[in-house]
Protein backbone atom coordinates (compact mmCIF):
# COMPACT_ATOMS: atom_id res chain seq x y z
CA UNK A 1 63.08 167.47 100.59
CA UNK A 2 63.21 167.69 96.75
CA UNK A 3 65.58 170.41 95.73
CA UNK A 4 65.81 172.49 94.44
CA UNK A 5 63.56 174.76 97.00
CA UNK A 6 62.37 178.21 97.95
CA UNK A 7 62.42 179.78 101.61
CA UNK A 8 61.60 183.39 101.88
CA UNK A 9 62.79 185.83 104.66
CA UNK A 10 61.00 188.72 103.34
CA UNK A 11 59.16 190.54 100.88
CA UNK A 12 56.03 188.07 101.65
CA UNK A 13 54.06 190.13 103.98
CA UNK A 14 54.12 193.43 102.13
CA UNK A 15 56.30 195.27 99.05
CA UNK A 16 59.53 195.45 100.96
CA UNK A 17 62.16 193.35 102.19
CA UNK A 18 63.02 191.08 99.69
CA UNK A 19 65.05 188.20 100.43
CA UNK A 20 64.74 184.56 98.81
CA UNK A 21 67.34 181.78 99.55
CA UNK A 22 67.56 179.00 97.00
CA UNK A 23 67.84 175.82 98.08
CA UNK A 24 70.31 173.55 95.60
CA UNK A 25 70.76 170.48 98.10
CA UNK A 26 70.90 170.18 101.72
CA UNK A 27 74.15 171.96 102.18
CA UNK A 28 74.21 174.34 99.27
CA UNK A 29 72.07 177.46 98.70
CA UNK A 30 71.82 180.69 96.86
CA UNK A 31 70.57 184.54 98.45
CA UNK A 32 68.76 186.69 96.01
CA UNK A 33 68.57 190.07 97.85
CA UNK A 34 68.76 190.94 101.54
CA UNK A 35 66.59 193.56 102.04
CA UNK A 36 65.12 195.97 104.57
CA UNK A 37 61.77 196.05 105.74
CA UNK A 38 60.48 199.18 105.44
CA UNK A 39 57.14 201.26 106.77
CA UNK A 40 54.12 199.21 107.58
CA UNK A 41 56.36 196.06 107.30
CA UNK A 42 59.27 197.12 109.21
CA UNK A 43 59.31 196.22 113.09
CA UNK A 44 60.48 199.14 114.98
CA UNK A 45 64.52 199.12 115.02
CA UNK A 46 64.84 196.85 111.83
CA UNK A 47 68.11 198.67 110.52
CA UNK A 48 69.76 197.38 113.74
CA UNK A 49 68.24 193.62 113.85
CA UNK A 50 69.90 190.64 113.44
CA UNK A 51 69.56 188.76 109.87
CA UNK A 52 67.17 186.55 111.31
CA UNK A 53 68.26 183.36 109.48
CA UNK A 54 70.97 180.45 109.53
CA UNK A 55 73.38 181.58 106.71
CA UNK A 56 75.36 178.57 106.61
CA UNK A 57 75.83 177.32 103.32
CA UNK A 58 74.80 180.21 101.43
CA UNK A 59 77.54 180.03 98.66
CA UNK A 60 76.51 183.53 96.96
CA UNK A 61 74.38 186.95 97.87
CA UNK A 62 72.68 188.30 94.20
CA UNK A 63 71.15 191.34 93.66
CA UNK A 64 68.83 192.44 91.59
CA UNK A 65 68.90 196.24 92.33
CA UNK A 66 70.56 198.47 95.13
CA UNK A 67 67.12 199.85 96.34
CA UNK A 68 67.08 199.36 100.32
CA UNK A 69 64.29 197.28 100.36
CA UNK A 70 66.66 194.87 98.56
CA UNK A 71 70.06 195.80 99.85
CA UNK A 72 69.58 197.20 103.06
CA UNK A 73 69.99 194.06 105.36
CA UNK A 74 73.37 193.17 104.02
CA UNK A 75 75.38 194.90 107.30
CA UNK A 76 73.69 192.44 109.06
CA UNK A 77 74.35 189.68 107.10
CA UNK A 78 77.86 190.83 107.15
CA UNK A 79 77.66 191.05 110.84
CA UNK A 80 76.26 187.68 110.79
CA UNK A 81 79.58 186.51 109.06
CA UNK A 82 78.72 186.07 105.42
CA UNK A 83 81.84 186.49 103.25
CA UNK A 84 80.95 184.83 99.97
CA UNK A 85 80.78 187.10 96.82
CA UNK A 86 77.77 189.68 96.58
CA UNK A 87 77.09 189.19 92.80
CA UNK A 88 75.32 192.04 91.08
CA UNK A 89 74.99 193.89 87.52
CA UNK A 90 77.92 196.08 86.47
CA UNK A 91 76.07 199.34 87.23
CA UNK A 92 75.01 197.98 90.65
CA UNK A 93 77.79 197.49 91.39
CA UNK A 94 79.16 201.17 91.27
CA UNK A 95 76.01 202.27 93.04
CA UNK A 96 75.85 199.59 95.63
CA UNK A 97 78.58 201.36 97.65
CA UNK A 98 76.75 204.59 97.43
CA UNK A 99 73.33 204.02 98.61
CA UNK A 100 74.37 201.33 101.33
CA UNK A 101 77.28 204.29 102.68
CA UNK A 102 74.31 206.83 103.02
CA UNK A 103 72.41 204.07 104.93
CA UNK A 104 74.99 202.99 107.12
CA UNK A 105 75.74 207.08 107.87
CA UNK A 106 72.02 207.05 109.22
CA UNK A 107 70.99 204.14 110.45
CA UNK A 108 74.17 202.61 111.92
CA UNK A 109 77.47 204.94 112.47
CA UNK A 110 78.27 207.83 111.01
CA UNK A 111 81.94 207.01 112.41
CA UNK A 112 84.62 207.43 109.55
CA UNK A 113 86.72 204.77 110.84
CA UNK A 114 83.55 202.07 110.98
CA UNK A 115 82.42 203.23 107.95
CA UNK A 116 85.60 203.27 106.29
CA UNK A 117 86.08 199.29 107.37
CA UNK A 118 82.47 198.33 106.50
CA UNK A 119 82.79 200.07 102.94
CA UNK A 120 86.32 198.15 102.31
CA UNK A 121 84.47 195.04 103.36
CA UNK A 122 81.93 195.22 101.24
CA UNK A 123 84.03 196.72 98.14
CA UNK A 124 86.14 193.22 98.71
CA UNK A 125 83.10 191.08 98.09
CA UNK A 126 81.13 192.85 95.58
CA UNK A 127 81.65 190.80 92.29
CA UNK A 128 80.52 192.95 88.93
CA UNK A 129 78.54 190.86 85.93
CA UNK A 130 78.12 191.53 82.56
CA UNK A 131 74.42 191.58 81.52
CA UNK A 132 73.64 188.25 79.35
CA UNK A 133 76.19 185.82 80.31
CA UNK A 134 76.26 183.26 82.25
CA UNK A 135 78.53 183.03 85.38
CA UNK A 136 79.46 180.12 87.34
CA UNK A 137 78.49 179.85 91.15
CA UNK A 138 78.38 176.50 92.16
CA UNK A 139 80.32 173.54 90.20
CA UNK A 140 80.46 170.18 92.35
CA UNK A 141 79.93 166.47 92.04
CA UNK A 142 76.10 166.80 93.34
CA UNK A 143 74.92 169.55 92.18
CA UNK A 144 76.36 172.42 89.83
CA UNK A 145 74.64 176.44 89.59
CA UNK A 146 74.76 178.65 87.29
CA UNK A 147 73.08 182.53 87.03
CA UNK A 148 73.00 185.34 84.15
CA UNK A 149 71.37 188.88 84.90
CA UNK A 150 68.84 190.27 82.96
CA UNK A 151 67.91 193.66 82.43
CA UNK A 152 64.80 194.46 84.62
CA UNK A 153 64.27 198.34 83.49
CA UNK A 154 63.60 199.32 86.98
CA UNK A 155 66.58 201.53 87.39
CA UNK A 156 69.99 201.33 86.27
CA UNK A 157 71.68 198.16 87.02
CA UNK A 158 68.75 196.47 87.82
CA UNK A 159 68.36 192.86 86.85
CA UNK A 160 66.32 189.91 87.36
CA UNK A 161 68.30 186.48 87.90
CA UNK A 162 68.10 183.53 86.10
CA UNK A 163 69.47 180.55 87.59
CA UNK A 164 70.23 177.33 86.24
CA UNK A 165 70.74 174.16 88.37
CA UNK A 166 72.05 171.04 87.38
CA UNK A 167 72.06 167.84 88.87
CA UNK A 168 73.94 164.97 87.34
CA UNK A 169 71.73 162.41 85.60
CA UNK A 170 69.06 164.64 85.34
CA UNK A 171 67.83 166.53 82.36
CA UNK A 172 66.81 169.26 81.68
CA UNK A 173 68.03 171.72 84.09
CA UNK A 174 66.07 173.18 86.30
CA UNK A 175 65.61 176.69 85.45
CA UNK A 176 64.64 179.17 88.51
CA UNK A 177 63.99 183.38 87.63
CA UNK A 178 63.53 185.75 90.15
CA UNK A 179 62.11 189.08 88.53
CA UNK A 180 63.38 191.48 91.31
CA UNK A 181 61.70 194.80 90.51
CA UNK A 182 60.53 194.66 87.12
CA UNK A 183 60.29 198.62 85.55
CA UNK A 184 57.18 200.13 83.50
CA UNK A 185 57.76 200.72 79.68
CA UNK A 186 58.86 203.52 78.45
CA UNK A 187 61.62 204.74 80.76
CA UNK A 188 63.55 207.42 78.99
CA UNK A 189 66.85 206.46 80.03
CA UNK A 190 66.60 202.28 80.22
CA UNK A 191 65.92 199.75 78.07
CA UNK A 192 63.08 197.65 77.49
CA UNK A 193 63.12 194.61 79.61
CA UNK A 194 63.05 191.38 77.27
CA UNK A 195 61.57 187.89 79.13
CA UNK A 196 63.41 184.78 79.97
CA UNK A 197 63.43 182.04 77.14
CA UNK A 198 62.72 179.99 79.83
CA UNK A 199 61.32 179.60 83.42
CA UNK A 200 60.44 176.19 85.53
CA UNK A 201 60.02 178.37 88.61
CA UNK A 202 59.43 181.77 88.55
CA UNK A 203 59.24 184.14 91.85
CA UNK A 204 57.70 187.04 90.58
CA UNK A 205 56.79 190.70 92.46
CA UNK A 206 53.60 191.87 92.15
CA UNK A 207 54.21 195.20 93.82
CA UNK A 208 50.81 196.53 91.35
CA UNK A 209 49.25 193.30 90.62
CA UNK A 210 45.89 194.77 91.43
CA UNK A 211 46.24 198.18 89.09
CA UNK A 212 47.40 199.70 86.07
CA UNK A 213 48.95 202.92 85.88
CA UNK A 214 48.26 205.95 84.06
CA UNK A 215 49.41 206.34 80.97
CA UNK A 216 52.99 207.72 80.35
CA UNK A 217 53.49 208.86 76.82
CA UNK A 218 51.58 212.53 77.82
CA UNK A 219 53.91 212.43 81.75
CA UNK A 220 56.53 214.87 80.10
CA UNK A 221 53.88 217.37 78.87
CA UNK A 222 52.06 217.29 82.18
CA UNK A 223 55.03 217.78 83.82
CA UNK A 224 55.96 221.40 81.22
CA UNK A 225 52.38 222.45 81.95
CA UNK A 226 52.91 222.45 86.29
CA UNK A 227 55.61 224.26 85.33
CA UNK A 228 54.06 226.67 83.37
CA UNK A 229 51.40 227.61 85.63
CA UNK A 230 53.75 227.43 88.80
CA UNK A 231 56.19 230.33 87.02
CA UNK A 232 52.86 232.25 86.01
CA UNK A 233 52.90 232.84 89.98
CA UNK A 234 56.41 233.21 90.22
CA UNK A 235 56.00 230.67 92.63
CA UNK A 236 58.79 227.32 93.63
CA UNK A 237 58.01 224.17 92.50
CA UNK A 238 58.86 221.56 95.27
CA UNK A 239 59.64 218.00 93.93
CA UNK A 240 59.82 215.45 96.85
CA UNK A 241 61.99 212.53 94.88
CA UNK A 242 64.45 209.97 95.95
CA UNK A 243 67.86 209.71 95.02
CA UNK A 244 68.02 206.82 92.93
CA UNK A 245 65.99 206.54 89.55
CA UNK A 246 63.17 209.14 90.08
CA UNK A 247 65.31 211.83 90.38
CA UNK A 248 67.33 211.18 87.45
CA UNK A 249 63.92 210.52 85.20
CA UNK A 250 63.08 214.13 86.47
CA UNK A 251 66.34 215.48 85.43
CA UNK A 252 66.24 214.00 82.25
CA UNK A 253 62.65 215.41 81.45
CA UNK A 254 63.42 218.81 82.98
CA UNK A 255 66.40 219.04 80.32
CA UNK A 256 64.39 218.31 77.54
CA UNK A 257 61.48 220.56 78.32
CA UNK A 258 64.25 223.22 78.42
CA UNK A 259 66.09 222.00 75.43
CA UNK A 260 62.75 222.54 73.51
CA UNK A 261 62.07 225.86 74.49
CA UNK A 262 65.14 227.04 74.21
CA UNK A 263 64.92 226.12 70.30
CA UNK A 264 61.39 228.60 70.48
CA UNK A 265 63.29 231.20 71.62
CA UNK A 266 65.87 230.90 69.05
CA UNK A 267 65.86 234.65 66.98
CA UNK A 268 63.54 236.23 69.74
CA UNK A 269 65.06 239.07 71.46
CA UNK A 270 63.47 238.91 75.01
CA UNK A 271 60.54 237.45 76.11
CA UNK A 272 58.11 240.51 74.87
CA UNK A 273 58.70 239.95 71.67
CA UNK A 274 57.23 236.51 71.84
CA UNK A 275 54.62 236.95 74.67
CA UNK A 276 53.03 233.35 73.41
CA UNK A 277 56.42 231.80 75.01
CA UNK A 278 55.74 233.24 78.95
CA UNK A 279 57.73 233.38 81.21
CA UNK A 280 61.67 233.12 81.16
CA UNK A 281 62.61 229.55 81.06
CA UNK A 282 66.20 230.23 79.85
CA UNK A 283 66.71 231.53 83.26
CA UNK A 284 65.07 229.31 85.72
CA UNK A 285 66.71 227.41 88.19
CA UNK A 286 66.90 223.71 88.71
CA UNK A 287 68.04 223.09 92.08
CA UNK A 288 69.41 219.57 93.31
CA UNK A 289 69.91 219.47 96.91
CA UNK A 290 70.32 216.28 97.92
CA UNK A 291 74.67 214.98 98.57
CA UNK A 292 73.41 211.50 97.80
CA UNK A 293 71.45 212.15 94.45
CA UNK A 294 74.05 214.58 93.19
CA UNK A 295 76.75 211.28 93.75
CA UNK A 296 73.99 209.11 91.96
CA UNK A 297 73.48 211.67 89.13
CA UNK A 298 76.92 211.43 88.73
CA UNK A 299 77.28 207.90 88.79
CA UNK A 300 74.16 207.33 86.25
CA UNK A 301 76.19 209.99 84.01
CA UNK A 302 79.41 207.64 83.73
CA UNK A 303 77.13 204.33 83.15
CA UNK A 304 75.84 206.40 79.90
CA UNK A 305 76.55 202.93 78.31
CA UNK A 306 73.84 201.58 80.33
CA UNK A 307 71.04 203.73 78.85
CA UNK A 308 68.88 202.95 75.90
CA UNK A 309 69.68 204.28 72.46
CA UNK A 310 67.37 207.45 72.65
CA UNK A 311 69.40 208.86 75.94
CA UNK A 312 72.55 208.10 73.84
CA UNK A 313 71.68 209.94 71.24
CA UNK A 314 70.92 212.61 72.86
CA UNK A 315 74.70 212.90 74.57
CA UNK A 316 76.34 212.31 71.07
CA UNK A 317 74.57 215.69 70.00
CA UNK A 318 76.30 217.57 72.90
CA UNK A 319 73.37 217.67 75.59
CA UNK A 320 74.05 216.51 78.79
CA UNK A 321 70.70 215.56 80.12
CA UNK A 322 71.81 214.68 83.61
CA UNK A 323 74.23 218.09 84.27
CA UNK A 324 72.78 220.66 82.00
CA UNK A 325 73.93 224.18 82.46
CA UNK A 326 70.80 225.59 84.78
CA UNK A 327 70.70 222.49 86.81
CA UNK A 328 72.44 224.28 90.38
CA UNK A 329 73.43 221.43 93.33
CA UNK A 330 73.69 222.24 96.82
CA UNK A 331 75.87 220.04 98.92
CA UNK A 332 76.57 221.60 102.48
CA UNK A 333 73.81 222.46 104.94
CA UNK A 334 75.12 225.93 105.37
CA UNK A 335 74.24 225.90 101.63
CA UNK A 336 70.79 224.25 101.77
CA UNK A 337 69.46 226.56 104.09
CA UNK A 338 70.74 229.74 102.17
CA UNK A 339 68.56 228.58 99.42
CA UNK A 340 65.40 227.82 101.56
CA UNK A 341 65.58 231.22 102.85
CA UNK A 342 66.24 232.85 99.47
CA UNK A 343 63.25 231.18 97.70
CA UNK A 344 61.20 232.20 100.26
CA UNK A 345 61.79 235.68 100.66
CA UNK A 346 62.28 236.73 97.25
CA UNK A 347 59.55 235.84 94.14
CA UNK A 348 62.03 233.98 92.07
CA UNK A 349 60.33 230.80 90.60
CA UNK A 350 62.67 227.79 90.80
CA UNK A 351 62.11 224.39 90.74
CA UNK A 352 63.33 222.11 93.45
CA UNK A 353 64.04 218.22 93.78
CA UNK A 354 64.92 217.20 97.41
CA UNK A 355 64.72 214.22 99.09
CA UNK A 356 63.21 212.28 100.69
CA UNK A 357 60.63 211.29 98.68
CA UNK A 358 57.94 210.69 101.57
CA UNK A 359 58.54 214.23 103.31
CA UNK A 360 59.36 212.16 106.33
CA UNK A 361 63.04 213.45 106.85
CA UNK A 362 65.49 215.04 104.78
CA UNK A 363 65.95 218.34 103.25
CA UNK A 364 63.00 218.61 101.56
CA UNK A 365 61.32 219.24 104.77
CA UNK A 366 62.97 222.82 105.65
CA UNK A 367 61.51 223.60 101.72
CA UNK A 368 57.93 222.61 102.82
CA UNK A 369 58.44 224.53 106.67
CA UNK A 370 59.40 227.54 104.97
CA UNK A 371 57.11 227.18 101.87
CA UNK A 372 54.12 225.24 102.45
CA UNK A 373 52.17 228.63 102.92
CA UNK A 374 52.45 230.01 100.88
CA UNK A 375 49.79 229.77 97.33
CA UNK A 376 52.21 230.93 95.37
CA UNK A 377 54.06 227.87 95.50
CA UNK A 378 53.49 224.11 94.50
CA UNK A 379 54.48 220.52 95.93
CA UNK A 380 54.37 217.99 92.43
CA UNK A 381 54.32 214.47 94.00
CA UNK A 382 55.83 211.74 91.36
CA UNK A 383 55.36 208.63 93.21
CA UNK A 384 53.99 206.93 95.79
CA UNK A 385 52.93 208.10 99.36
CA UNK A 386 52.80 205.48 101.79
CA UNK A 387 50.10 205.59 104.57
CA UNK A 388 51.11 207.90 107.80
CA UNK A 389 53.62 209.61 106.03
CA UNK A 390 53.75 213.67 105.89
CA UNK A 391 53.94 212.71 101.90
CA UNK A 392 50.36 211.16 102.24
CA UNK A 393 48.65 213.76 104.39
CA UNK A 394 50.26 216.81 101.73
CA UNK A 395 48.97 214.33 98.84
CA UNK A 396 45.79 213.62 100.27
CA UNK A 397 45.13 217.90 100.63
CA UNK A 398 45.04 217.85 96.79
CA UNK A 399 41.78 220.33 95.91
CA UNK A 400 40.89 220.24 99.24
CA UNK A 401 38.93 223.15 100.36
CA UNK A 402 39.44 225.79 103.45
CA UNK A 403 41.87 225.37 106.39
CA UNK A 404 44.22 222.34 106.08
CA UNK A 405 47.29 222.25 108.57
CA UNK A 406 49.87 219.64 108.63
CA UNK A 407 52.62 218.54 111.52
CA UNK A 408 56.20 218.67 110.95
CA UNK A 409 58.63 217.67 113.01
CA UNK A 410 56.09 218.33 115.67
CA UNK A 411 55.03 221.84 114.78
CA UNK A 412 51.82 222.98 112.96
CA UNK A 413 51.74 224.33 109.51
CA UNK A 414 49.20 225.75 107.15
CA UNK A 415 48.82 224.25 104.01
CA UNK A 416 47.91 226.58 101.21
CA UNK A 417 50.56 225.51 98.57
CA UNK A 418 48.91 224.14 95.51
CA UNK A 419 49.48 220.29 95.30
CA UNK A 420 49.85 218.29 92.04
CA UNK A 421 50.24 214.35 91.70
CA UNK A 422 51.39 213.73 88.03
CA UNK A 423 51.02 209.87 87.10
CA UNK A 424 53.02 208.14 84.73
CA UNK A 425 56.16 208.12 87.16
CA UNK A 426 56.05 204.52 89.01
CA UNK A 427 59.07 202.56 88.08
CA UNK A 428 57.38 199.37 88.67
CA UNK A 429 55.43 197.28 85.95
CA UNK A 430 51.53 197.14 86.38
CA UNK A 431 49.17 194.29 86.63
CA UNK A 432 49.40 194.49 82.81
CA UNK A 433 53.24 194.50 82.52
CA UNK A 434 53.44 191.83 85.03
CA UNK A 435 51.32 189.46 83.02
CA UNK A 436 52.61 190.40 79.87
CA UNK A 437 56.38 189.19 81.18
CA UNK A 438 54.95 186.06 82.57
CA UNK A 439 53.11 185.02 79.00
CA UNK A 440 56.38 186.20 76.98
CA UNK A 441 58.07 183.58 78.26
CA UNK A 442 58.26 180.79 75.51
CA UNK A 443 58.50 177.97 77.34
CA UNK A 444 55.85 178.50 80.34
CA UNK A 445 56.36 178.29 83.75
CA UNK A 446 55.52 175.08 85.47
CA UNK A 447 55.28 177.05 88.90
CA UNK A 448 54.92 180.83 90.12
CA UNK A 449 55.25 181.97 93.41
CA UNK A 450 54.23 185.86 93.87
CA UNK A 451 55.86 187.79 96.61
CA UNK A 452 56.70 191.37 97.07
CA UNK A 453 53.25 192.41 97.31
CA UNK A 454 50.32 193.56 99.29
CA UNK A 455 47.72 190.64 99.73
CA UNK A 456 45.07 192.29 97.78
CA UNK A 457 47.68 192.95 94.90
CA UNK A 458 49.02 189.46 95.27
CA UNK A 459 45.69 187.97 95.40
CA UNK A 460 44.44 189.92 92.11
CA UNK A 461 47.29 189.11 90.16
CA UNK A 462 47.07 185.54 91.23
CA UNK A 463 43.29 185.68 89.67
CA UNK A 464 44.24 187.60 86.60
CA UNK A 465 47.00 184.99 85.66
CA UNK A 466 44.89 182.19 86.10
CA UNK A 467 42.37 183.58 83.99
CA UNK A 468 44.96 183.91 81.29
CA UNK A 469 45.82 180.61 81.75
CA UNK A 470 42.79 179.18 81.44
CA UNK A 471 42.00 180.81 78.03
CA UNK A 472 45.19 179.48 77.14
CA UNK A 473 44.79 176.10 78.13
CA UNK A 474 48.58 176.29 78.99
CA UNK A 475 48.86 174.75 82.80
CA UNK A 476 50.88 176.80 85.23
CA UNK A 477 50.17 176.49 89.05
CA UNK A 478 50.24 180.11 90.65
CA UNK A 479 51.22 180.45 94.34
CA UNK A 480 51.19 183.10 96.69
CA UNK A 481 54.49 182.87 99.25
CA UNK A 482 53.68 182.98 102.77
């Protein structure tokens, strides 16, 4: 076998599950992410399967981002026996422990003594990288490794990895970059994401290799006029959102919508003495209920050295746009369902981000029990709805016509909410961001191997690259992993 090589144990048959091992000789290899299969591609009890593949010799586990359909497979690889360092971005690594806690709580053992020991495991193994720099992994007489993290703007922390492997008597170096998740433009709180100087192999996702996504630079207004209309009715906006990155985009939007209207109403006395500025924004609640968000928010908020120069700005003139003062967060149940009840027997408007994000569990679903009909109120989806999920079936109602009922949790419910999906939100790059990465890199890639992707969005990206390619007369061979 000529080294170095790819094997892939996930995140080839659909957009989740990413794992790639790197093959430096036969003794020696690298992990990049150990993820969970998820939906469609997950076989039915996958939090509690096995790892599925011979870990000897795996030297180091690197992430690229703590998303579960990267991370969410290390227990078992822990299980398995792995003990080498898990190598991440600084960020990740302060959210890592978060997100997999949560998972463990409800997938594995909510049992404080199991999770206490898995969470001290893992907190032993986690090593933290600086963005930019290389870091040593492997140094021997054969072969010698070396990686540096890149910022990927998908969420905070997230990276792709470049690695660099050296064998002696051969130059160059072989230079292999896995993209991990690579984020759209324009994300208000991350920075751009800059290409590799340099890529021999590239494994790249192509999570929307076969679309492009609305635009984004008009999301924010959209956003202030749902809100608008929702408060005309004195109705509850529900915003189904996941913890980690869409949430916090939402919270930093929110804050500036209110930060702007709250300069309108500067020198008005009360709201009828301006009638052109409707209803009371000043006094309309944002409501967080979600524990694990709230501990994300709050971890985001600390990494404020993390976001791009715009959301920095913004702190050094005394806003806080991740805890302003009409943002409210629930944390016990008791809590939670004091609030459902309120909002639905009073005609407060409110606005409401719960998880999870695909209405298939968690606390937005008592919300959308108690709410859904209701006209006065709204459900805003920001993201994605994968097939069979409640999410899909509320999303898929959107100016539909007569009787529409949906079933949660095994009961019936009328749908007459108003339903609203607002583009601009995905955190992934389109078919137009992916190409664009792959032709910024100066020296082009002698090899690409697309994963994390359906085979339609796979095969279309595949096409569109080779057409660049071919207009370029620059000669890149484009494969899609099996």
């Amino acid at each position: 076998m000529e080294y170095p090589s790819l094997s892939h144990h996930g995140g080839t048959r659909g957009v989740t599950g990413s794992c790639h091992q790197l093959h430096l000789d036969e003794a020696q290899s690298l992990l990049v992410d150990c993820g969970l299969e998820q939906g469609a591609d997950a076989a039915p009890g996958a939090e509690f399967a096995p790892i599925g593949f011979d870990i000897g010799g795996i030297q180091a586990l690197i992430i690229t981002h703590v998303h579960l359909d990267h991370v969410g497979r290390i227990p078992a690889l822990l299980a398995a026996g792995f003990r080498g360092p898990i190598l991440c971005s600084e960020p990740s690594a302060k959210l890592l422990p978060l997100v997999l806690e949560d998972a463990y709580k409800l997938g594995i053992s909510s049992d404080p003594v199991q999770v206490g020991r898995y969470l001290a495991l893992l907190q032993r193994l986690v090593v933290a990288l600086p963005f930019e720099q290389w870091h040593t992994v492997v140094e021997g007489q054969g072969v010698a490794c070396s990686v540096r993290l890149q910022r990927a703007g998908h969420l905070l922390g997230s990276a792709y990895v470049e690695c660099d492997v050296r064998y002696p008597g051969v130059e160059p170096s072989t230079r292999v970059v896995f993209s991990g998740d690579l984020g759209a433009p324009c994300n208000p709180l991350l920075r751009a994401v800059q290409p590799p100087e340099r890529a021999d192999v590239l494994v790249l996702e192509s999570t929307y290799g076969d679309r492009l996504h609305a635009p984004r630079d008009d999301r924010q207004q959209r956003l202030e006029a749902v809100i608008d209309r929702a408060l005309a009715d004195n109705g509850t906006i529900l915003i189904p959102a996941f913890s980690l990155g869409r949430t916090q985009e939402l919270l930093y939007e929110i804050e500036d919508i209110l930060h702007r209207k709250s300069l309108l109403n500067q020198g008005k006395v009360n709201e009828a003495s301006a009638p052109e500025l409707g209803v009371n924004w000043s006094r309309l609640p944002i409501i967080l209920d979600s524990p694990l968000a709230q501990r994300i928010t709050k971890a985001y908020s600390e990494l404020h050295a993390y976001w791009n120069a715009e959301a920095r700005q913004r702190l050094g003139e005394g806003r806080d746009p991740l805890g302003f003062g009409q943002l409210l967060c629930v944390d016990t149940h008791a809590k939670h369902q004091q609030v459902v009840n309120y909002l639905k027997s009073t005609g407060r408007p409110a606005i409401v981000i719960a998880g999870n994000g695909m209405c298939s569990g968690g606390r937005i679903v008592n919300y959308l029990k108690a709410m859904l009909g209701d006209p006065r109120h709204e459900v805003v989806f920001v993201g994605y709805q994968a097939k069979g999920t409640p999410g899909a079936v509320i999303q898929a109602s959107e100016g539909a016509e007569g009787f529409v009922q949906l079933d949660l949790d095994g009961q019936m419910y009328e749908l007459r909410a108003k339903v609203i999906t607002l583009g601009g939100y995905s955190g992934h790059a389109d078919q137009s961001g992916l190409v664009k990465f792959v032709e910024g890199i100066p020296c082009p890639p002698k090899r690409v191997v697309l994963v994390h992707g359906e085979q339609r969005a796979k095969t279309a990206l595949k096409h569109e690259l080779e057409r660049r390619v071919s207009e370029s007369n620059r000669s890149t061979a484009y494969f899609i992993a099996q």
